[in-house]
N, C-alpha and C. Protein backbone atom coordinates (compact mmCIF):
# COMPACT_ATOMS: atom_id res chain seq x y z
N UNK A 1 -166.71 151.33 -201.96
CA UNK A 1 -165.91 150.22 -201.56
C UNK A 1 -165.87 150.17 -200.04
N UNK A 2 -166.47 148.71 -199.63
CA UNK A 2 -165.92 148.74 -198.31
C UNK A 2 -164.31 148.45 -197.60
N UNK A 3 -164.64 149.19 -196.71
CA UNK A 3 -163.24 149.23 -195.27
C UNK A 3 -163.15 147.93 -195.23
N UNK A 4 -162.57 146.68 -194.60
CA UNK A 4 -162.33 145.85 -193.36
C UNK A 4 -161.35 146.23 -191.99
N UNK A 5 -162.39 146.51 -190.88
CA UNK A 5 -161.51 146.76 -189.95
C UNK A 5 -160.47 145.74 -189.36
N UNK A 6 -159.65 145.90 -188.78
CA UNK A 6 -158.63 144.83 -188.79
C UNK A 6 -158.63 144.83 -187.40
N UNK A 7 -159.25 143.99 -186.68
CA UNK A 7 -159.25 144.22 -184.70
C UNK A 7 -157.65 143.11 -184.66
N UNK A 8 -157.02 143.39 -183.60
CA UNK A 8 -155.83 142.51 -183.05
C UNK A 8 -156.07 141.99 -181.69
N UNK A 9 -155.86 140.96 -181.71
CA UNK A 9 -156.21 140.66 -180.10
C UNK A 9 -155.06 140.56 -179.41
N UNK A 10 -155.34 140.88 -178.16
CA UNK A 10 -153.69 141.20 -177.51
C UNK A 10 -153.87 139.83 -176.46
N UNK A 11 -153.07 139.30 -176.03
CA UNK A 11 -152.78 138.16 -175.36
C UNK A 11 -153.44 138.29 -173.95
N UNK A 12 -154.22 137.66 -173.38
CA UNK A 12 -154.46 138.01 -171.87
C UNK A 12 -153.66 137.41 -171.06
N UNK A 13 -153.41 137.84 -169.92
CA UNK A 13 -152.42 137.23 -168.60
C UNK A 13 -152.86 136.06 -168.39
N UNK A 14 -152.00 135.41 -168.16
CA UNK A 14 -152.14 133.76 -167.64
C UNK A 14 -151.93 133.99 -166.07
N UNK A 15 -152.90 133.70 -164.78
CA UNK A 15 -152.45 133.62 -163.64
C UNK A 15 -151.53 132.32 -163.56
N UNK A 16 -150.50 133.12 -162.36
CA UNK A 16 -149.60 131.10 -162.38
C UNK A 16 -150.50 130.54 -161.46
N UNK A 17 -150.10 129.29 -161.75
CA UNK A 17 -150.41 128.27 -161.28
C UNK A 17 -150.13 128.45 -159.46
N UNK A 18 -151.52 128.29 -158.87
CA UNK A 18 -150.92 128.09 -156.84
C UNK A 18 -150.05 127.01 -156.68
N UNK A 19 -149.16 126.96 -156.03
CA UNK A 19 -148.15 126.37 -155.49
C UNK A 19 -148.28 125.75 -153.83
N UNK A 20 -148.50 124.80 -153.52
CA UNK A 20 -148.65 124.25 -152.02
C UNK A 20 -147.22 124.38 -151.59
N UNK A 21 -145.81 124.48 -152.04
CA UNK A 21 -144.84 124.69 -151.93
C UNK A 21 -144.27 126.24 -151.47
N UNK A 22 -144.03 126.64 -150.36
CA UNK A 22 -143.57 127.98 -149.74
C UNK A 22 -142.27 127.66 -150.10
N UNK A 23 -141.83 128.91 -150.20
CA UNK A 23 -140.47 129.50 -150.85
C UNK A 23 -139.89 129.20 -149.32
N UNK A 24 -138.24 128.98 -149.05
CA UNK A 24 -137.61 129.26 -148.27
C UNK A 24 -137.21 130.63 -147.54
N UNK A 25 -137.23 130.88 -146.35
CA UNK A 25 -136.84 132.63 -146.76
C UNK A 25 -135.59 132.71 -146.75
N UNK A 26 -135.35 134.19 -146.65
CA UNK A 26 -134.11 134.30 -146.72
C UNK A 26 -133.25 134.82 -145.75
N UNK A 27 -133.91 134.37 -144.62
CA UNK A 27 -133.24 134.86 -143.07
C UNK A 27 -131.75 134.85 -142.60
N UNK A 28 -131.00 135.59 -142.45
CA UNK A 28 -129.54 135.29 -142.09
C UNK A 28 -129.67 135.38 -140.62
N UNK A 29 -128.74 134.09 -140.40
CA UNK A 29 -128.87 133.79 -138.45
C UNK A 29 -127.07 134.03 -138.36
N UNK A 30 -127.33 135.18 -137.22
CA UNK A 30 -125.77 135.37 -136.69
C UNK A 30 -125.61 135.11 -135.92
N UNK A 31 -126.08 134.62 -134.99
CA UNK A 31 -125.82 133.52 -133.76
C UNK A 31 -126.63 132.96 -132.88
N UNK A 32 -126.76 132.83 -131.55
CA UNK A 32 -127.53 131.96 -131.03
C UNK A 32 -126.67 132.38 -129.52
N UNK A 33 -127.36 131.80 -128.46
CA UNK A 33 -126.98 131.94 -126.80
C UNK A 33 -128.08 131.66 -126.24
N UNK A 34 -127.59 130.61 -124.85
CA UNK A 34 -128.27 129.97 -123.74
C UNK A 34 -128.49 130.86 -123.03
N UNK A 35 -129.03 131.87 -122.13
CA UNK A 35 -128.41 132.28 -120.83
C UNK A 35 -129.64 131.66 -119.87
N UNK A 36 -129.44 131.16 -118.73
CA UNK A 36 -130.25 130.55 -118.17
C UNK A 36 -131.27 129.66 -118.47
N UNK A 37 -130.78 129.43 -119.42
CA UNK A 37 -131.75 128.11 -119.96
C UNK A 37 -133.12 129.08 -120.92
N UNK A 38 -132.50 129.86 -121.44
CA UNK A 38 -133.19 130.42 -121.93
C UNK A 38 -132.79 130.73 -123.60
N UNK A 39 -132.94 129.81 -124.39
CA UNK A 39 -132.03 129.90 -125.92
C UNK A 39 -133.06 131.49 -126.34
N UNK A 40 -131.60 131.90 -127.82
CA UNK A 40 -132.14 132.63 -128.18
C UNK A 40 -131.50 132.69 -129.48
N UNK A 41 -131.72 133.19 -130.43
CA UNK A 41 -131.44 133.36 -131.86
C UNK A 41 -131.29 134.82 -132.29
N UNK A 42 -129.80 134.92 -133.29
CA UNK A 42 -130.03 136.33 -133.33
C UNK A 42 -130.59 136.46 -134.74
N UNK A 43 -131.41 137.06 -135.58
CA UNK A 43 -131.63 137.00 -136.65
C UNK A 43 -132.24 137.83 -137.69
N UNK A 44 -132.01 137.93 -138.96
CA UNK A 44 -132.42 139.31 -139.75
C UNK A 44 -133.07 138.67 -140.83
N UNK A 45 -133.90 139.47 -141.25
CA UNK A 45 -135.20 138.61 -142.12
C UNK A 45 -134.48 138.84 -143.35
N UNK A 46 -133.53 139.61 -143.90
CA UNK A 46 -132.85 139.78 -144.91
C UNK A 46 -131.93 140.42 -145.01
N UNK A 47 -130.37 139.91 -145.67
CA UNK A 47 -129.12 140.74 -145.56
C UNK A 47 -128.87 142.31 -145.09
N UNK A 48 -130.36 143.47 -145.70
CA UNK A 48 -130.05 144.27 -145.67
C UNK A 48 -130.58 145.00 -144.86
N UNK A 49 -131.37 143.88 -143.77
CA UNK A 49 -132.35 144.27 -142.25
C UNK A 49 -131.72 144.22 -141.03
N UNK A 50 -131.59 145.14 -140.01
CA UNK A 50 -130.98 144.63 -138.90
C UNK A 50 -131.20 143.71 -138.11
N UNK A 51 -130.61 143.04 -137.27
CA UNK A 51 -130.88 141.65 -136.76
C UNK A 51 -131.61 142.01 -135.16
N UNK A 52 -132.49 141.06 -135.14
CA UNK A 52 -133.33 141.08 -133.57
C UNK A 52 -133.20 139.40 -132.99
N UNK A 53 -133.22 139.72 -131.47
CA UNK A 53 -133.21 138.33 -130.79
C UNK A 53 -134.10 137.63 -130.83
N UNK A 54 -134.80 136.55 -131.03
CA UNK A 54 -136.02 135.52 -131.19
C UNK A 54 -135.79 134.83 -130.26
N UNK A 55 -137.27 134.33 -129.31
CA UNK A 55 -136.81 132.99 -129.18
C UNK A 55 -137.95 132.01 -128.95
N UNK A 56 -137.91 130.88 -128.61
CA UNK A 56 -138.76 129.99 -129.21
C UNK A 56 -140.03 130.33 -129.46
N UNK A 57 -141.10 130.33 -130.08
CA UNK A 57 -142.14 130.21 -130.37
C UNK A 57 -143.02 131.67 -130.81
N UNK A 58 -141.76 132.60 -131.10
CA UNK A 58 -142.06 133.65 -131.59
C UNK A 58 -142.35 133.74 -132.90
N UNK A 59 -142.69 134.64 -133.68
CA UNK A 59 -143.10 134.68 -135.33
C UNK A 59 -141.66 135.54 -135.93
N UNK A 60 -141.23 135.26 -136.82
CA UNK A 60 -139.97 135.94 -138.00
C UNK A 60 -140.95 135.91 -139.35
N UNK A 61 -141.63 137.24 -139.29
CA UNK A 61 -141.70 137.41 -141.05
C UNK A 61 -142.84 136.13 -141.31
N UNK A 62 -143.71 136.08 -140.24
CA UNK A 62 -144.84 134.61 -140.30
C UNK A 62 -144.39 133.53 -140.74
N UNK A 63 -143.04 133.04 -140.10
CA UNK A 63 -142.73 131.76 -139.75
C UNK A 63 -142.74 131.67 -138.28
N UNK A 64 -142.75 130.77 -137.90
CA UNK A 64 -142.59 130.57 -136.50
C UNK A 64 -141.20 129.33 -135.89
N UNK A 65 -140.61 130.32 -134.96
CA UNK A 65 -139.03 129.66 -134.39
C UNK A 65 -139.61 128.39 -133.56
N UNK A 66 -139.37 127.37 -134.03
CA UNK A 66 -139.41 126.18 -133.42
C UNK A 66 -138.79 125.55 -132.27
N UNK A 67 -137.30 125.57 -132.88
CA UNK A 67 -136.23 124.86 -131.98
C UNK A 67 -134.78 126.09 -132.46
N UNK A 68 -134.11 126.25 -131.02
CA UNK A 68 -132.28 127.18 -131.13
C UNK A 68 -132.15 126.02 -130.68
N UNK A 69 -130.37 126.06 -131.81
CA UNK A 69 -129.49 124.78 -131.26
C UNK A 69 -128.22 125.95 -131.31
N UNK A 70 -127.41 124.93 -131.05
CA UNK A 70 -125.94 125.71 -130.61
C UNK A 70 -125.47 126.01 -132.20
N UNK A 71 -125.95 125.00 -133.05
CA UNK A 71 -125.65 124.87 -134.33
C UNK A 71 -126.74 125.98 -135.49
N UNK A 72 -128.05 125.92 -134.94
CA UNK A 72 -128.68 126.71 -135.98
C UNK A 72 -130.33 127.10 -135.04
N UNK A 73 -131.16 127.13 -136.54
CA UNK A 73 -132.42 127.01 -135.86
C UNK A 73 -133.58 126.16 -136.66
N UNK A 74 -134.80 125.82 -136.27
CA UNK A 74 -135.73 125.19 -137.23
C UNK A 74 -137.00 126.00 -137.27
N UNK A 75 -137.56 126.99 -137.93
CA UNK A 75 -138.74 127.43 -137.98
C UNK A 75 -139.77 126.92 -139.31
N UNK A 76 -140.94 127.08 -138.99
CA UNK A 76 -141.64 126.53 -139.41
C UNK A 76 -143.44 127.48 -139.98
N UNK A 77 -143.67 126.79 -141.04
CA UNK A 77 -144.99 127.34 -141.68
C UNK A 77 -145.89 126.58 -142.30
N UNK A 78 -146.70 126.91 -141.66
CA UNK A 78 -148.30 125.89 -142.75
C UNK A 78 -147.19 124.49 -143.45
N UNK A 79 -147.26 123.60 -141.99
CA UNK A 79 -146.42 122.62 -142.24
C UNK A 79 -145.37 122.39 -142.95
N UNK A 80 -144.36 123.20 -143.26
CA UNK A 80 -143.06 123.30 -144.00
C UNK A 80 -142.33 123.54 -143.09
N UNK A 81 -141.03 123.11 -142.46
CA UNK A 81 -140.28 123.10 -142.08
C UNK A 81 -139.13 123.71 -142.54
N UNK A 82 -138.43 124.82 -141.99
CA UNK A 82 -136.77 124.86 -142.56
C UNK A 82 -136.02 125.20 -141.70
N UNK A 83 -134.87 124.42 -141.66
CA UNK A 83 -133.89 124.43 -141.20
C UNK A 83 -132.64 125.52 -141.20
N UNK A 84 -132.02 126.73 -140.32
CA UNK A 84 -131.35 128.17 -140.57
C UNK A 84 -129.59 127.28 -140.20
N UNK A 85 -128.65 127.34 -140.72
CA UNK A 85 -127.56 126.65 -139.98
C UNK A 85 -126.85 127.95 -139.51
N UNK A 86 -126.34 127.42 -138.47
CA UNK A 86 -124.89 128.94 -137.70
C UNK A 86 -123.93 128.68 -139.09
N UNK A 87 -123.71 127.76 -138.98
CA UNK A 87 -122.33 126.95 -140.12
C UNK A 87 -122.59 126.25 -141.35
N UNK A 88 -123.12 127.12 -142.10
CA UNK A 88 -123.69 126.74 -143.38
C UNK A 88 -122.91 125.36 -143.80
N UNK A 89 -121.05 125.47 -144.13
CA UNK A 89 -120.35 124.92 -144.38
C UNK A 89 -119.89 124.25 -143.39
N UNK A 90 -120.03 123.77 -142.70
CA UNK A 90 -119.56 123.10 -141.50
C UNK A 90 -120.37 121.53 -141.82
N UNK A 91 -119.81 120.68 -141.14
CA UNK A 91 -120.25 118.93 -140.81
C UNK A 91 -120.49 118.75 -139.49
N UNK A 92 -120.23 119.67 -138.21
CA UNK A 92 -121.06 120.10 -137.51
C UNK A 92 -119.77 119.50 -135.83
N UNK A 93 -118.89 118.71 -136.49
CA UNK A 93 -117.95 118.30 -135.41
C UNK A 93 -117.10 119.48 -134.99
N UNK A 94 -117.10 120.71 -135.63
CA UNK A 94 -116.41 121.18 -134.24
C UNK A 94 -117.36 122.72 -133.84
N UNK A 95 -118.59 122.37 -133.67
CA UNK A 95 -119.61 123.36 -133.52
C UNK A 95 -119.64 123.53 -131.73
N UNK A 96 -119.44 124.38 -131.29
CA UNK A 96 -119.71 124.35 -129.67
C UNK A 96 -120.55 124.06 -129.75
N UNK A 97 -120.79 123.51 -127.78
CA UNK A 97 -122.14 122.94 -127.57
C UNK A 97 -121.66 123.79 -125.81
C-alpha cells in the first residue's frame, strides 16, 4: 500500500507596499532664541534623547531645519515639509516675539 505524503505550504511574506509618504518624526522642540540675529532651536530627536541646539540649515535625524520662529520650527525632507510648534496648544496670540 502506498504512503501519500502530505506537503503544507506555509504562507510567504508579503513586502508592504513603498509609501511616497514619510512618517512625521517625533522631535520634541524645547525652545528656541535669537542672539544676534542668530536663531536657534533647542531640540531632541526623541523624548528619551537629550536635546542639542540647531540652527538653520543643519540636518536633525536627515531632516533638514528650514525656518526658527519665536513660535516653533519648519524642517523639511525629500519635499515634505513639517511643521515642530513651541505651543502645541496655543492659537499663537500670546506667543513672544
Amino acid at each position: 500500500m502506498a504512503v501519500a505524503e502530505v506537503v503544507v505550504e506555509q504562507p510567504q511574506p508579503v513586502a508592504a507596499p513603498e509609501s511616497n509618504q514619510l512618517v512625521a518624526p517625533s522631535f520634541v522642540l524645547h525652545g528656541t532664541r535669537n542672539i544676534m540675529s542668530h536663531p536657534a532651536a533647542l531640540i531632541s530627536v526623541t523624548e528619551q534623547m537629550a536635546s542639542e541646539w540647531y540652527h538653520v540649515g543643519q540636518s536633525v535625524d536627515g531632516w533638514t531645519l528650514d525656518e526658527i520662529r519665536s513660535d516653533g520650527v519648519s524642517l523639511s525632507k525629500s519635499n515634505t515639509v513639517h511643521d515642530l510648534k513651541l505651543y502645541p496648544f496655543s492659537d499663537g496670540t500670546n506667543v513672544p516675539r
